[in-house]
C-alpha atoms as a PDB file:
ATOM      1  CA  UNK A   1       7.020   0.407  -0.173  1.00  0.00           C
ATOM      2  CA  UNK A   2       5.668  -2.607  -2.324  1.00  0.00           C
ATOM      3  CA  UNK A   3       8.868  -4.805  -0.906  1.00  0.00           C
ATOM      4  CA  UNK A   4       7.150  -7.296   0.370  1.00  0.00           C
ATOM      5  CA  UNK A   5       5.700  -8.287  -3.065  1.00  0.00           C
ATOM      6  CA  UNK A   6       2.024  -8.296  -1.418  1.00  0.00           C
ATOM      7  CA  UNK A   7       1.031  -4.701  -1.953  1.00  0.00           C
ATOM      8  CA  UNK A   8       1.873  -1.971  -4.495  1.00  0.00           C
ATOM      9  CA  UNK A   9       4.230   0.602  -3.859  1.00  0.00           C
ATOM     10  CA  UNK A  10       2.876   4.057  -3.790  1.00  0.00           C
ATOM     11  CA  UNK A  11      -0.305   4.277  -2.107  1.00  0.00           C
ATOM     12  CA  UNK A  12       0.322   6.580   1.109  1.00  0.00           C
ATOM     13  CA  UNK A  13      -1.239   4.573   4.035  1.00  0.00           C
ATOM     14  CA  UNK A  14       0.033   6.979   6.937  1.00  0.00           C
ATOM     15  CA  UNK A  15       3.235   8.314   8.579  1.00  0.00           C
ATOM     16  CA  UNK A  16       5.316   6.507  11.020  1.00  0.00           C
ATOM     17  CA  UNK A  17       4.872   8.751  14.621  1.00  0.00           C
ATOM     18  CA  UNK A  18       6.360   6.219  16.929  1.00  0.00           C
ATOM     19  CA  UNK A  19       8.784   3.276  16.434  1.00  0.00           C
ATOM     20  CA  UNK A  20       9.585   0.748  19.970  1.00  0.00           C
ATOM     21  CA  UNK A  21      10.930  -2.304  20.324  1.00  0.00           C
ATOM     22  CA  UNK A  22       9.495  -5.396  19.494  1.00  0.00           C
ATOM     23  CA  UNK A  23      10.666  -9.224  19.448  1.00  0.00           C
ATOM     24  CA  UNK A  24      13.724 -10.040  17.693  1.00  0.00           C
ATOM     25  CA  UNK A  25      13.990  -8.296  14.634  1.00  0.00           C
ATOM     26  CA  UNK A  26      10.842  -7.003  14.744  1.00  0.00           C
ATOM     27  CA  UNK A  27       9.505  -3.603  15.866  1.00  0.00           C
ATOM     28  CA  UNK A  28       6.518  -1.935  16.774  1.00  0.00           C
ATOM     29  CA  UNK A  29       5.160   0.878  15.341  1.00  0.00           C
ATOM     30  CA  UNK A  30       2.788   3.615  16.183  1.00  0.00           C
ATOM     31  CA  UNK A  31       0.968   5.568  12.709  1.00  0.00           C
ATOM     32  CA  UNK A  32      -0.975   8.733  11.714  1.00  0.00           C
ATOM     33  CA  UNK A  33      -3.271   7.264   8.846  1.00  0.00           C
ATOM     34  CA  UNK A  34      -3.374   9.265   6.019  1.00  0.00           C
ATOM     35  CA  UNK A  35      -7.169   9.163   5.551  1.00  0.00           C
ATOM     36  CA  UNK A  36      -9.819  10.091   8.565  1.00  0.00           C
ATOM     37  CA  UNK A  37     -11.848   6.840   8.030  1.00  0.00           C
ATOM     38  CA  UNK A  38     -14.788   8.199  10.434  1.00  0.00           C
ATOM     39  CA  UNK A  39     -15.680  10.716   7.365  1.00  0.00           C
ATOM     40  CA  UNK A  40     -14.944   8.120   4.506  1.00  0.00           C
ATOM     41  CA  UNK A  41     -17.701   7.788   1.943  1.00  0.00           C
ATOM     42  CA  UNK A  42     -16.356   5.974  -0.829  1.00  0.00           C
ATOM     43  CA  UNK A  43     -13.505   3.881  -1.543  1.00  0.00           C
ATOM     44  CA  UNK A  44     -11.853   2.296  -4.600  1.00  0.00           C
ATOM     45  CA  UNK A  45     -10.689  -1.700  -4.433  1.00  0.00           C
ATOM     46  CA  UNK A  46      -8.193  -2.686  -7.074  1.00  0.00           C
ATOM     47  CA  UNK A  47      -7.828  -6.038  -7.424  1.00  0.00           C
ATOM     48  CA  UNK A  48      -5.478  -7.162  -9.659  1.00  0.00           C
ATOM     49  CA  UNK A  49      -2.670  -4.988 -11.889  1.00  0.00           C
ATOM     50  CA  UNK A  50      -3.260  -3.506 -15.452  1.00  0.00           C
ATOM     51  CA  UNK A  51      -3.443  -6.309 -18.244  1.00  0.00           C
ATOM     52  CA  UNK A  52       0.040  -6.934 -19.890  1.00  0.00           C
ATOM     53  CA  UNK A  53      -0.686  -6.234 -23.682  1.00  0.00           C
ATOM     54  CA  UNK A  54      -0.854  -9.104 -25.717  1.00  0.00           C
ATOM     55  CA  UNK A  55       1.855  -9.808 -28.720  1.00  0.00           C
ATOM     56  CA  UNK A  56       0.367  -7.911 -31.388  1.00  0.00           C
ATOM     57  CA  UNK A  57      -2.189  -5.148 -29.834  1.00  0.00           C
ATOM     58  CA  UNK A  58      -1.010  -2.048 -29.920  1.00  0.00           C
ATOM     59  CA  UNK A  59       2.391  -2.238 -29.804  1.00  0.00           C
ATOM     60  CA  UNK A  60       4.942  -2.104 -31.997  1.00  0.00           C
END
């Protein structure tokens, strides 16, 4: 969800298939991951966000 200010929102990690209980407000959940990482060839690190433009490049 990007909420936690750590990661982006919008990258599809997996799908929730089991939620229990946990401690205090915590739970624990169970997930389908939404790649099959035991046929994974090639992946794509991103570390940092796109540049903010500068005053006076291409804007208006």
């Amino acid at each position: 969800s990007g909420l936690d200010g750590i990661y982006p929102g919008g990258f599809k990690v997996g799908s929730v298939t089991r939620v229990g209980d946990g401690e205090g407000l915590q739970k624990r959940i169970e997930i389908t991951t939404a790649v099959d990482f035991w046929t994974l060839e090639e992946v794509l690190v991103l570390l940092a966000g796109p540049a903010e433009d500068e005053p006076g490049e291409g804007g208006s």
